[in-house]
PDB file of N, CA and C in Angstrom:
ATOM      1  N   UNK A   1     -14.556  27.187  -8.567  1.00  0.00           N
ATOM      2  CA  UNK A   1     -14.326  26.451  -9.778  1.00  0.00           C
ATOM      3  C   UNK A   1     -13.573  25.158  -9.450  1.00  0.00           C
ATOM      4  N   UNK A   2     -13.934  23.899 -10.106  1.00  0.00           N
ATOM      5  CA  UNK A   2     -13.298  22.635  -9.669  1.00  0.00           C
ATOM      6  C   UNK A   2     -13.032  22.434 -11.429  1.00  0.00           C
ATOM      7  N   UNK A   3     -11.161  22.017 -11.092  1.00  0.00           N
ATOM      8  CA  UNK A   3     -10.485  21.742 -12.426  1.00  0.00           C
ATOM      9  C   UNK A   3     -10.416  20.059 -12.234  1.00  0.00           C
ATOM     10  N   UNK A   4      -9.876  19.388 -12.958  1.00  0.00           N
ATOM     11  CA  UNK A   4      -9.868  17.962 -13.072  1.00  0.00           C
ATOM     12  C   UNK A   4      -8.522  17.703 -14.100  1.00  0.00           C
ATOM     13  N   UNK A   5      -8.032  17.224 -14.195  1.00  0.00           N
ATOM     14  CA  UNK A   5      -7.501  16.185 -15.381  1.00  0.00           C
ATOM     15  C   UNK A   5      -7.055  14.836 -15.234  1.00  0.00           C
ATOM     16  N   UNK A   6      -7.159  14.072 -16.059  1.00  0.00           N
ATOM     17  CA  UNK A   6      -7.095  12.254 -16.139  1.00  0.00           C
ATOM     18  C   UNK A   6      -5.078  12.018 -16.667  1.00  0.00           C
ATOM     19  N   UNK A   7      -4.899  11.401 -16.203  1.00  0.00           N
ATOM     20  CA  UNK A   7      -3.121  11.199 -16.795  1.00  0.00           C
ATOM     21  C   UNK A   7      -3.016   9.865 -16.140  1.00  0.00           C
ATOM     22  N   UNK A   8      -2.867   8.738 -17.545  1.00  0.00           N
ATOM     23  CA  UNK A   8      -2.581   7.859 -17.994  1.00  0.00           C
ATOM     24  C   UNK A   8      -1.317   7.373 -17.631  1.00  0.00           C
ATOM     25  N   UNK A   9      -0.875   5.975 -17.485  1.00  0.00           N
ATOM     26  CA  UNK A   9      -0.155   5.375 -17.966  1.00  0.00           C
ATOM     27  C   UNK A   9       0.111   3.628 -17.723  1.00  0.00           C
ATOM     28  N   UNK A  10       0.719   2.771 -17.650  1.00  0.00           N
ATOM     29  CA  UNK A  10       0.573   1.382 -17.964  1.00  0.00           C
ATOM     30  C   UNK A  10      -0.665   0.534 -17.045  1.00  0.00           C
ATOM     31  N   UNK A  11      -0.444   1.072 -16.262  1.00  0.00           N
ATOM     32  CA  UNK A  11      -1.131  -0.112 -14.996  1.00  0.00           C
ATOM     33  C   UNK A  11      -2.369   1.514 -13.690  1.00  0.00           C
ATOM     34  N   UNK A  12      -1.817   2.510 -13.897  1.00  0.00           N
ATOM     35  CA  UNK A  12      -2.559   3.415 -13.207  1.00  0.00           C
ATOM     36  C   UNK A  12      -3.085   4.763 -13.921  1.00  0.00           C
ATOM     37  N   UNK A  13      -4.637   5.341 -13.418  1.00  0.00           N
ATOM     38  CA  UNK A  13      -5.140   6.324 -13.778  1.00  0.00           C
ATOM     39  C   UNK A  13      -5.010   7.433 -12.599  1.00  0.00           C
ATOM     40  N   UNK A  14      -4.511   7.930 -13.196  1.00  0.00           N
ATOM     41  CA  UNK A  14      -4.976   9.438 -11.696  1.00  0.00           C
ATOM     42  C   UNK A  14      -5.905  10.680 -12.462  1.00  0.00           C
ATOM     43  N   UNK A  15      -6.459  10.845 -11.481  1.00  0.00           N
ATOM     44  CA  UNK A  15      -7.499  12.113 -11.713  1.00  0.00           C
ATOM     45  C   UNK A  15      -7.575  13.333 -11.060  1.00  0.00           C
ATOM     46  N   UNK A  16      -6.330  13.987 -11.059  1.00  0.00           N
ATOM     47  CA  UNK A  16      -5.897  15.631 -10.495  1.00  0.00           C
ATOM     48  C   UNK A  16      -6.575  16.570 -10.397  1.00  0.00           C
ATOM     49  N   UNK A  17      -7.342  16.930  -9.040  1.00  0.00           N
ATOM     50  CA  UNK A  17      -8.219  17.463  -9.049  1.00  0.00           C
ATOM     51  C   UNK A  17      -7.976  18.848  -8.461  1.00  0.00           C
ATOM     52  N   UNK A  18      -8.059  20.379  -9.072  1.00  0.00           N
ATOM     53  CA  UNK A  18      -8.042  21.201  -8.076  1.00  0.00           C
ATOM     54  C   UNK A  18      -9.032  22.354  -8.468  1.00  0.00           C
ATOM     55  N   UNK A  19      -9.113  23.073  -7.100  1.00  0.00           N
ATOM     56  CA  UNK A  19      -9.766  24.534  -6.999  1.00  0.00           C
ATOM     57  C   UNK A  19     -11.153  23.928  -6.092  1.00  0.00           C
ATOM     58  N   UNK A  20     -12.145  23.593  -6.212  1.00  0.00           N
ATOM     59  CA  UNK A  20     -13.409  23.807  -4.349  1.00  0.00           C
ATOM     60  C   UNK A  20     -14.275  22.602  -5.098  1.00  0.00           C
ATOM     61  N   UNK A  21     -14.355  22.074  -4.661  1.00  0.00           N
ATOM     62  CA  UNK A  21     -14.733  20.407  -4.531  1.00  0.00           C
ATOM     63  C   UNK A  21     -16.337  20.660  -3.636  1.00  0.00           C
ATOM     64  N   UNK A  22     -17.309  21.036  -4.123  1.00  0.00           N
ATOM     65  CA  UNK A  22     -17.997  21.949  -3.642  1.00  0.00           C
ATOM     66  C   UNK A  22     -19.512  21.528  -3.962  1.00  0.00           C
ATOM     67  N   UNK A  23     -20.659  22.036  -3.333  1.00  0.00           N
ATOM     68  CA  UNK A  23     -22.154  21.585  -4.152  1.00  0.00           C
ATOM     69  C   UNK A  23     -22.113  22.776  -5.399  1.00  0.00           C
ATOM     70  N   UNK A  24     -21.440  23.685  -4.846  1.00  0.00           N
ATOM     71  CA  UNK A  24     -21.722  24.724  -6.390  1.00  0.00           C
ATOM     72  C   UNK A  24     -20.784  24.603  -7.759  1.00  0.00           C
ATOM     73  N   UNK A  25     -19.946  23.433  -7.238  1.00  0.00           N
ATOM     74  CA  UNK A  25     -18.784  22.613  -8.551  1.00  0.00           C
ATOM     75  C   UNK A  25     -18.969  21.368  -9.134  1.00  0.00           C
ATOM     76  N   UNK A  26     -20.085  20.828  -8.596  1.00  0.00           N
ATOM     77  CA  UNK A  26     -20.209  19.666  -8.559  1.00  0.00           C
ATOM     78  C   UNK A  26     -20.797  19.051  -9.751  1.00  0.00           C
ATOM     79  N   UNK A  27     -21.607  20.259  -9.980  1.00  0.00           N
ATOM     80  CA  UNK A  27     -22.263  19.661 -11.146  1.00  0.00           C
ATOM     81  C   UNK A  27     -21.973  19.225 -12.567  1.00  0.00           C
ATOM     82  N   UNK A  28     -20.752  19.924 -12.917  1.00  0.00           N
ATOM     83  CA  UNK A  28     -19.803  19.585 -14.033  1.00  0.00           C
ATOM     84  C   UNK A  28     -19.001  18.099 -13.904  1.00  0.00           C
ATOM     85  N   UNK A  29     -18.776  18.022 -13.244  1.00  0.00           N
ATOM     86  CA  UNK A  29     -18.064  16.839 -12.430  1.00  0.00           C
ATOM     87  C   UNK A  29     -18.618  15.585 -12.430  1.00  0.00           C
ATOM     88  N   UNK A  30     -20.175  15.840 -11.871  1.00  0.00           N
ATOM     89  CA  UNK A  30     -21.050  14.339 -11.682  1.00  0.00           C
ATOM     90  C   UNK A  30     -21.795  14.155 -12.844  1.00  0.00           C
ATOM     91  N   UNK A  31     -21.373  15.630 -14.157  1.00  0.00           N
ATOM     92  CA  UNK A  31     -21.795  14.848 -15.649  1.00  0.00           C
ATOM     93  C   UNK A  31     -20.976  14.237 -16.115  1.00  0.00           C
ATOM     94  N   UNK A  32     -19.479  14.340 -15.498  1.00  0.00           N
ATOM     95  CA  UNK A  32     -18.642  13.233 -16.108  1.00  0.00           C
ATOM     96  C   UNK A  32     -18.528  11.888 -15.803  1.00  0.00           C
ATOM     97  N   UNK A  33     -19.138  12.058 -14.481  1.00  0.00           N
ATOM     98  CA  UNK A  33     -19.445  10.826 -14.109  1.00  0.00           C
ATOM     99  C   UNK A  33     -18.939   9.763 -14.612  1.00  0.00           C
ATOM    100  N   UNK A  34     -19.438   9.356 -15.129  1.00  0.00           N
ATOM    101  CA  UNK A  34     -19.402   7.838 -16.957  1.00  0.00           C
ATOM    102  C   UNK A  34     -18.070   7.936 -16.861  1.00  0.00           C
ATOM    103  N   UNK A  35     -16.872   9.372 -16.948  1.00  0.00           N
ATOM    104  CA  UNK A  35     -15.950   9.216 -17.724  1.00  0.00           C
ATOM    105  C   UNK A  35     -14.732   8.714 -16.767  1.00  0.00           C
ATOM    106  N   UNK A  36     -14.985   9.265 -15.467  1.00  0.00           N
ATOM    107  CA  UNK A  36     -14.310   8.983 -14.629  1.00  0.00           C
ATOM    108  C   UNK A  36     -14.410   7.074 -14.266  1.00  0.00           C
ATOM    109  N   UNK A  37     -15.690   6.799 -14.205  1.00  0.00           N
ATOM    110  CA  UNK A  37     -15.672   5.349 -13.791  1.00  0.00           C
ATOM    111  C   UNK A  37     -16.020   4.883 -15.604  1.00  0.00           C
ATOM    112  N   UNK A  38     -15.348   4.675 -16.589  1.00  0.00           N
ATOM    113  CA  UNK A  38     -15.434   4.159 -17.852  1.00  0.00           C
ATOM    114  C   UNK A  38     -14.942   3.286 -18.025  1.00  0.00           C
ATOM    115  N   UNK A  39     -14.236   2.730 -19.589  1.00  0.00           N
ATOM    116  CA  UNK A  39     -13.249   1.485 -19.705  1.00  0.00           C
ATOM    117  C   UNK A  39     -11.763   2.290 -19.256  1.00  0.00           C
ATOM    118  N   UNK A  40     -11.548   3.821 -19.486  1.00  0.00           N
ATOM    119  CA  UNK A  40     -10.258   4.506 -19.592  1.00  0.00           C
ATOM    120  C   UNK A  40     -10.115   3.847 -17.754  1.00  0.00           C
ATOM    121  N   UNK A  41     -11.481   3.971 -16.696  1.00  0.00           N
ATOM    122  CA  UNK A  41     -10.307   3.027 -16.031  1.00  0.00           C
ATOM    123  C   UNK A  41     -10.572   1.585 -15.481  1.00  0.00           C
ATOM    124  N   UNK A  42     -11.879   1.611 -16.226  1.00  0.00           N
ATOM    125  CA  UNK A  42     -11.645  -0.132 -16.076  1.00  0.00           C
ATOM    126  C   UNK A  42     -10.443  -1.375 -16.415  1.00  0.00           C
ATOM    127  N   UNK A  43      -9.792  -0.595 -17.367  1.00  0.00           N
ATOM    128  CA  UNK A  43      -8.753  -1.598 -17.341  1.00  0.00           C
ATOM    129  C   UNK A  43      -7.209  -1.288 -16.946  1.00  0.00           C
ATOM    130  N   UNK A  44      -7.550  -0.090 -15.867  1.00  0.00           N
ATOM    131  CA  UNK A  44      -6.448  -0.082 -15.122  1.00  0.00           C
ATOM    132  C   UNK A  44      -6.421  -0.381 -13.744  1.00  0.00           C
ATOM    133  N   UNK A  45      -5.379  -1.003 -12.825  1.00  0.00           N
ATOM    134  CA  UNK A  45      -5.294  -1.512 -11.935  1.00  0.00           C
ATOM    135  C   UNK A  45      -5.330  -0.580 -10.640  1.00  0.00           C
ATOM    136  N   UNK A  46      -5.103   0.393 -10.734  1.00  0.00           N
ATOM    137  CA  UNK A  46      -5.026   1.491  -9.526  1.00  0.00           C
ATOM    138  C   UNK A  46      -5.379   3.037 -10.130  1.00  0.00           C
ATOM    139  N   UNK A  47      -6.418   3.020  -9.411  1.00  0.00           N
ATOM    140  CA  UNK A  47      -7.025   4.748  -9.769  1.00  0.00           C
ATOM    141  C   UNK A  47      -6.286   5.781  -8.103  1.00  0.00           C
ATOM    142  N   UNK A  48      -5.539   6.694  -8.454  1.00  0.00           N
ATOM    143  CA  UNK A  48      -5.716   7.534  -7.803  1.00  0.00           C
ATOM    144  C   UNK A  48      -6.448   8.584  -8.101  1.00  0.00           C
ATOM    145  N   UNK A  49      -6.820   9.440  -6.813  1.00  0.00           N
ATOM    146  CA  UNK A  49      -7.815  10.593  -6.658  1.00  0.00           C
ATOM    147  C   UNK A  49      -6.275  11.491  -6.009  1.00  0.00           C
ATOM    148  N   UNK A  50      -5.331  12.477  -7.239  1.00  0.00           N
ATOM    149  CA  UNK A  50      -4.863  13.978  -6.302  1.00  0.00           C
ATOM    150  C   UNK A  50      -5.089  14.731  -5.839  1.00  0.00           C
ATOM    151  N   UNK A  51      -5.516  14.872  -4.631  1.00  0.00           N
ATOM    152  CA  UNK A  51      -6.192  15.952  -4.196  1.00  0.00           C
ATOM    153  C   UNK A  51      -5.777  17.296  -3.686  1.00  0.00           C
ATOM    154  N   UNK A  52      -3.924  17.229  -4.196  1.00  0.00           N
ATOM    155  CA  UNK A  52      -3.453  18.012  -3.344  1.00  0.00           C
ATOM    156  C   UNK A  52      -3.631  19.890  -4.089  1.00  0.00           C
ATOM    157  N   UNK A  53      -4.153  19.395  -5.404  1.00  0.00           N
ATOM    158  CA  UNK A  53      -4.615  21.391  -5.613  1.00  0.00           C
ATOM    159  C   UNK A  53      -5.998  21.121  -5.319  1.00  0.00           C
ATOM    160  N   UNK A  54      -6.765  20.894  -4.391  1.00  0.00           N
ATOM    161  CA  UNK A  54      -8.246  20.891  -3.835  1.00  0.00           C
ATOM    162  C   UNK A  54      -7.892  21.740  -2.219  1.00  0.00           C
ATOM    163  N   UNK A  55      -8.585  23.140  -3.142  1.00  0.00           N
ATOM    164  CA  UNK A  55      -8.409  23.969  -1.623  1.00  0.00           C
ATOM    165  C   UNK A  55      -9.527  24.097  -0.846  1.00  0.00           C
ATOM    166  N   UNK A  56     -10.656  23.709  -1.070  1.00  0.00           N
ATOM    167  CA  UNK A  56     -12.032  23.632  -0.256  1.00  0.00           C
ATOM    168  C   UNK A  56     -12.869  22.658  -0.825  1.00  0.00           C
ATOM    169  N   UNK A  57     -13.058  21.729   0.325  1.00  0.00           N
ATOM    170  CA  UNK A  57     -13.950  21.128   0.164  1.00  0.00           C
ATOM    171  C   UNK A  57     -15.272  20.907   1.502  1.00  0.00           C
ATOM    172  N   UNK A  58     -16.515  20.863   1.034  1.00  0.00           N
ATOM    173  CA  UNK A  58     -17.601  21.076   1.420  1.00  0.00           C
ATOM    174  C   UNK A  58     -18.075  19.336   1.619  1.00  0.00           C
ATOM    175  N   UNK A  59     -19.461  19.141   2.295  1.00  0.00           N
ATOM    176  CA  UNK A  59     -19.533  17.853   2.977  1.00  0.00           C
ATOM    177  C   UNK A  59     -20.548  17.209   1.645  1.00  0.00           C
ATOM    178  N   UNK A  60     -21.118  18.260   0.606  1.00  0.00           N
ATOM    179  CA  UNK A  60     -21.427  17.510  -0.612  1.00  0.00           C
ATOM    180  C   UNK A  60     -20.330  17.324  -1.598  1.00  0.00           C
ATOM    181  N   UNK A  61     -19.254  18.109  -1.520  1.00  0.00           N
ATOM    182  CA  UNK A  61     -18.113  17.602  -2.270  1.00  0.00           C
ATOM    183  C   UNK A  61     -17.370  16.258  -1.320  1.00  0.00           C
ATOM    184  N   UNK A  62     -17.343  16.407  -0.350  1.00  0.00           N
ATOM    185  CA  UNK A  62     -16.982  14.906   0.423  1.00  0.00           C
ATOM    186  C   UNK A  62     -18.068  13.795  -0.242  1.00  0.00           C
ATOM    187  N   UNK A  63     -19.502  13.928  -0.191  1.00  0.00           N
ATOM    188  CA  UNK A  63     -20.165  12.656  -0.511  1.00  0.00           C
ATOM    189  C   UNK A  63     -19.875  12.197  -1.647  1.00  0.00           C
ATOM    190  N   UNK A  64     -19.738  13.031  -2.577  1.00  0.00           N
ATOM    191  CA  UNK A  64     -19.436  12.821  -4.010  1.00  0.00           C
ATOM    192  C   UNK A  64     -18.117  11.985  -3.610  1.00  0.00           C
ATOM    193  N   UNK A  65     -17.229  12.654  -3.364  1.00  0.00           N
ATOM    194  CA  UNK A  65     -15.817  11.762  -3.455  1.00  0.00           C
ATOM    195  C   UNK A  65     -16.211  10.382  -2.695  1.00  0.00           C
ATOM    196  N   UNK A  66     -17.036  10.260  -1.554  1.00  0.00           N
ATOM    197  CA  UNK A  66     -17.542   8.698  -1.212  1.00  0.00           C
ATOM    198  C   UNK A  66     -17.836   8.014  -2.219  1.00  0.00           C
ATOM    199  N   UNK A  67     -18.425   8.401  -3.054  1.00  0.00           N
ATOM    200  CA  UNK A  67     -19.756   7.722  -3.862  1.00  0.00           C
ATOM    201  C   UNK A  67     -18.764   7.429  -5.007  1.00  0.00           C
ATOM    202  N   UNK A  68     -17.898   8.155  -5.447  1.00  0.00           N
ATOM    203  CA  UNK A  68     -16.597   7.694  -6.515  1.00  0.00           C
ATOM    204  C   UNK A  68     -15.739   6.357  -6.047  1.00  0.00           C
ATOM    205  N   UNK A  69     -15.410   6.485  -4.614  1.00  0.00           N
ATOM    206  CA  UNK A  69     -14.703   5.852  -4.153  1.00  0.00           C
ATOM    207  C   UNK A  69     -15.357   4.297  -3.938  1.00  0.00           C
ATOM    208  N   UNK A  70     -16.342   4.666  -3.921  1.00  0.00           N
ATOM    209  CA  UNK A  70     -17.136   3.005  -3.548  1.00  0.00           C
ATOM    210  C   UNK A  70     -17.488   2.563  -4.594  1.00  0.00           C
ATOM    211  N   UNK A  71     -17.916   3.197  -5.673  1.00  0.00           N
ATOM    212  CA  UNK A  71     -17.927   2.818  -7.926  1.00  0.00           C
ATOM    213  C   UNK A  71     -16.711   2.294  -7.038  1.00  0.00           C
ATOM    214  N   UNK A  72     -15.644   2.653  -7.419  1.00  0.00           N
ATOM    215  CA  UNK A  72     -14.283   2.192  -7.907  1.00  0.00           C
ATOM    216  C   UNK A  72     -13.706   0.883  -6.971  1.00  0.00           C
ATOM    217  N   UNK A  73     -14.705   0.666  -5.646  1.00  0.00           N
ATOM    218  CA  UNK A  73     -14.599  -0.517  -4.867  1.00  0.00           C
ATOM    219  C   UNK A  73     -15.129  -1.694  -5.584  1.00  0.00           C
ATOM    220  N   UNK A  74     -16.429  -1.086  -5.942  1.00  0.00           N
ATOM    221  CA  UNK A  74     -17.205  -2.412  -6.200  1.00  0.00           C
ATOM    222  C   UNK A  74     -16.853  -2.482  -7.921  1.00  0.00           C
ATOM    223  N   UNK A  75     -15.708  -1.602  -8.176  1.00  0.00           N
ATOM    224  CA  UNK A  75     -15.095  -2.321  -9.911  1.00  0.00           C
ATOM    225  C   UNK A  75     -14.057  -3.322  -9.667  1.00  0.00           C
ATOM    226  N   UNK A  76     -13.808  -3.343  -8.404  1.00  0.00           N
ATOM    227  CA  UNK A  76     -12.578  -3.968  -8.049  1.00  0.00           C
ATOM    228  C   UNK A  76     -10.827  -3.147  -7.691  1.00  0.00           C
ATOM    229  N   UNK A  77     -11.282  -1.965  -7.871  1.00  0.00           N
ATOM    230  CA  UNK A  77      -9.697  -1.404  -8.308  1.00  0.00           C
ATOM    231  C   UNK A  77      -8.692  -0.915  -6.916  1.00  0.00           C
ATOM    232  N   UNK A  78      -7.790  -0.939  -6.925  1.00  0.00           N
ATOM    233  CA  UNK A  78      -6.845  -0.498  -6.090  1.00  0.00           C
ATOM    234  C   UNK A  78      -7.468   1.701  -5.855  1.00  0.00           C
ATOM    235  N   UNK A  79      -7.715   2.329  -4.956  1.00  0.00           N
ATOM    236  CA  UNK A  79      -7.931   3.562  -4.928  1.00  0.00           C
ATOM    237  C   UNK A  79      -6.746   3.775  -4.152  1.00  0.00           C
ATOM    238  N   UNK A  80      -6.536   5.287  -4.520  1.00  0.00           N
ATOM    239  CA  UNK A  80      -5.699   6.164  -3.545  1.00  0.00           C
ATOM    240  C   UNK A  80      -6.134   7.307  -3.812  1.00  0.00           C
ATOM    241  N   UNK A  81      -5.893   7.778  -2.448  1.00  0.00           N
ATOM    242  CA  UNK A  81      -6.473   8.993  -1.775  1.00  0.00           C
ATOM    243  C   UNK A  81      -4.966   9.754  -1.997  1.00  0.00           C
ATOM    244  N   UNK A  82      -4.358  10.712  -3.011  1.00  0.00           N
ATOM    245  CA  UNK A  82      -3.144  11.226  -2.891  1.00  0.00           C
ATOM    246  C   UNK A  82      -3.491  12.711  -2.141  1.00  0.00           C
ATOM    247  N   UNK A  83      -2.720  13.186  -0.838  1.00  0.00           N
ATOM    248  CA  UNK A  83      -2.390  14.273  -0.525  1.00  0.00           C
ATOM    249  C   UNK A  83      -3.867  14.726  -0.001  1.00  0.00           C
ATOM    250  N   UNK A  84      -4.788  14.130   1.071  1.00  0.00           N
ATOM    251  CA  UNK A  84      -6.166  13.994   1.244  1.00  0.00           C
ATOM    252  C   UNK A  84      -6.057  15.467   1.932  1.00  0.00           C
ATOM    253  N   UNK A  85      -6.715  17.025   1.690  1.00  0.00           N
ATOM    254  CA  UNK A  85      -6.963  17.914   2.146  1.00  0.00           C
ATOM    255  C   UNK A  85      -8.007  17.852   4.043  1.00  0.00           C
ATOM    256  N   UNK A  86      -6.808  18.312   5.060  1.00  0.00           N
ATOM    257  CA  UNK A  86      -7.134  18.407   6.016  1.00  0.00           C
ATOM    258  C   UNK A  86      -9.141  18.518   6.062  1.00  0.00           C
ATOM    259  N   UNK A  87      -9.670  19.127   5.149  1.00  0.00           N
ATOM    260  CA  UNK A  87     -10.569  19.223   5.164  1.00  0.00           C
ATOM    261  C   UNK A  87     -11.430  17.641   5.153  1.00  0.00           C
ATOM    262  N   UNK A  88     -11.079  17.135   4.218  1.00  0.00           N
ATOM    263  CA  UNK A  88     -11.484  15.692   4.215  1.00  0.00           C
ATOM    264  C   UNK A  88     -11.501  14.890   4.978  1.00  0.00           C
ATOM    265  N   UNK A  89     -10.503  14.718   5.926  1.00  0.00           N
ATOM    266  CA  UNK A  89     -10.298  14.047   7.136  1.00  0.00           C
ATOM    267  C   UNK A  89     -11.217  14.616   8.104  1.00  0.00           C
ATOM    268  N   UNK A  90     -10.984  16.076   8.395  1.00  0.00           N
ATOM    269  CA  UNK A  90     -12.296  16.244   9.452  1.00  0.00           C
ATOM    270  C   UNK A  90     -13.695  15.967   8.817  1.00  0.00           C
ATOM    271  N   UNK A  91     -14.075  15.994   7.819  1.00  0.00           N
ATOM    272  CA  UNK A  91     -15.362  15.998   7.023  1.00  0.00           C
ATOM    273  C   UNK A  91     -15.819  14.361   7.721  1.00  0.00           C
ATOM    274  N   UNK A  92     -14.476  13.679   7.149  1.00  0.00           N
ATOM    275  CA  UNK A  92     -14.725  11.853   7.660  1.00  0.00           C
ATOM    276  C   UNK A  92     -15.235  11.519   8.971  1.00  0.00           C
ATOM    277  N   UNK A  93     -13.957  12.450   9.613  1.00  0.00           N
ATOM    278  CA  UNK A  93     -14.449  12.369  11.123  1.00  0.00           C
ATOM    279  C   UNK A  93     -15.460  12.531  11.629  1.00  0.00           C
ATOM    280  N   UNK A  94     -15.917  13.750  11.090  1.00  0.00           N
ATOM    281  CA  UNK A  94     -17.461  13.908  11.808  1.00  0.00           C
ATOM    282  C   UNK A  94     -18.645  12.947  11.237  1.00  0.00           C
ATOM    283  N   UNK A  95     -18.761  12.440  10.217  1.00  0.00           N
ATOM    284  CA  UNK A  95     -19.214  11.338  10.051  1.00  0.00           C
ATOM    285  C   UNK A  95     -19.187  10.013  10.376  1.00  0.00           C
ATOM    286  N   UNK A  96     -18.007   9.622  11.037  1.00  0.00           N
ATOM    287  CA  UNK A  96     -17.715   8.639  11.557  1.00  0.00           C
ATOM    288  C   UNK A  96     -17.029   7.644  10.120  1.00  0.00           C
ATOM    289  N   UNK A  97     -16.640   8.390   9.780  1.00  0.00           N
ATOM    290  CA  UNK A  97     -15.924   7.057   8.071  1.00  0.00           C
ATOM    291  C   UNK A  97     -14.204   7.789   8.061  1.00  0.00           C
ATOM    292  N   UNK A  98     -14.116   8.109   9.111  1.00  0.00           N
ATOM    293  CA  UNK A  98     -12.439   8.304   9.258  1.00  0.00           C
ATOM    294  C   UNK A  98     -11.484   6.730   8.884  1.00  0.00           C
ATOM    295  N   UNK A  99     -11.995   5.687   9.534  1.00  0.00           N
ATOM    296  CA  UNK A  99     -11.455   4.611   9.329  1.00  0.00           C
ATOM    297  C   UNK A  99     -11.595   4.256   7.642  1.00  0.00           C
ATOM    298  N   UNK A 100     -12.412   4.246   7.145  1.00  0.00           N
ATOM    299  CA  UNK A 100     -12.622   4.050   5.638  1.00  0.00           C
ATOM    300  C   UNK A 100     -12.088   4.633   5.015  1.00  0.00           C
ATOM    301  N   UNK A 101     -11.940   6.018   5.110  1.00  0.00           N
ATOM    302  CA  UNK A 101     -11.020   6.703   4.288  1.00  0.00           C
ATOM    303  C   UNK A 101     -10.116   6.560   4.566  1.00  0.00           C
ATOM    304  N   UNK A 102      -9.454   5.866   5.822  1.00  0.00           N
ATOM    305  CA  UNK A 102      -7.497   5.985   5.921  1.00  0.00           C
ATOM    306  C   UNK A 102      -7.615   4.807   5.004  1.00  0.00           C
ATOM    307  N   UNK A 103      -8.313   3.764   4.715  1.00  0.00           N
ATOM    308  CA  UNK A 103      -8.339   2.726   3.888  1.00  0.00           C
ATOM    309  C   UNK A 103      -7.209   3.325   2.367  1.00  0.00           C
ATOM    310  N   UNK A 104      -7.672   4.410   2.035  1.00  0.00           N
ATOM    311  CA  UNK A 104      -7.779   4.914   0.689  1.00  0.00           C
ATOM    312  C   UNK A 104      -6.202   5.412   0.793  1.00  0.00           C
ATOM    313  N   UNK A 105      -5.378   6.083   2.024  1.00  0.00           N
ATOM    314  CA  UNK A 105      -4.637   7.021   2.421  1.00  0.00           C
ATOM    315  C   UNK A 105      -3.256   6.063   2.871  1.00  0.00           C
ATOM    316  N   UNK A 106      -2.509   6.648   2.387  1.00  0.00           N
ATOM    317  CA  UNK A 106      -0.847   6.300   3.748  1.00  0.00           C
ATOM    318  C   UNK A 106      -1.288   7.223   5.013  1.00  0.00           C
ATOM    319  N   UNK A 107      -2.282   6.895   5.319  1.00  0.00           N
ATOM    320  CA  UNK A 107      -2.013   7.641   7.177  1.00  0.00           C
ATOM    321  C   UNK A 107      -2.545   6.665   7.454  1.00  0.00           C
ATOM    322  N   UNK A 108      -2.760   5.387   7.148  1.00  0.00           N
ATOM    323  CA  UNK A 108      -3.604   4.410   8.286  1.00  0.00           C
ATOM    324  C   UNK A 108      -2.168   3.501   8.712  1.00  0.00           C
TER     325      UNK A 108
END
């Protein structure tokens, strides 16, 4: 099961994500699609992604989080990667987009 919630305030959106970040979670998620990349955060200056209650994630729950992350490039916005699950980093690695994602992270 993958939980979510959005929490507001002046200048940043975060989107708290926990429980398996997964192809079998995904699908609830990429119908929100719209809501996640909307005006709620177009007109804020920095979106974080929490990832720190995300206890499994899978290499289609990694693409998904790419594919969020690059919307939110080409809106212009500040991203952060909060509390990136060991899993993610090796997921990057083996793809070779380790460098891109420290982009997102305080580990670069």
């Amino acid at each position: 099961m993958l939980n979510w919630d959005l929490k507001k305030n002046d200048d940043k959106i975060a989107l708290l994500l926990s429980g398996e970040l997964s192809r079998n979670t995904l699908l609830p998620m990429w119908q929100q699609r719209d809501v996640f990349l909307s005006a709620n955060v177009l007109n804020k200056t920095v979106v974080e992604w929490d990832l720190s209650g995300i206890q499994h994630i899978d290499s289609a729950g990694f693409a998904a989080l790419c594919d969020f992350l690059r919307e939110c490039q080409k809106l212009n916005k500040t991203v952060r990667l909060v509390y990136p699950p060991k899993q993610l980093l090796t997921l990057a690695d083996l793809v070779g987009l380790s460098d891109w994602i420290a982009n997102f992270t305080d580990l670069n």
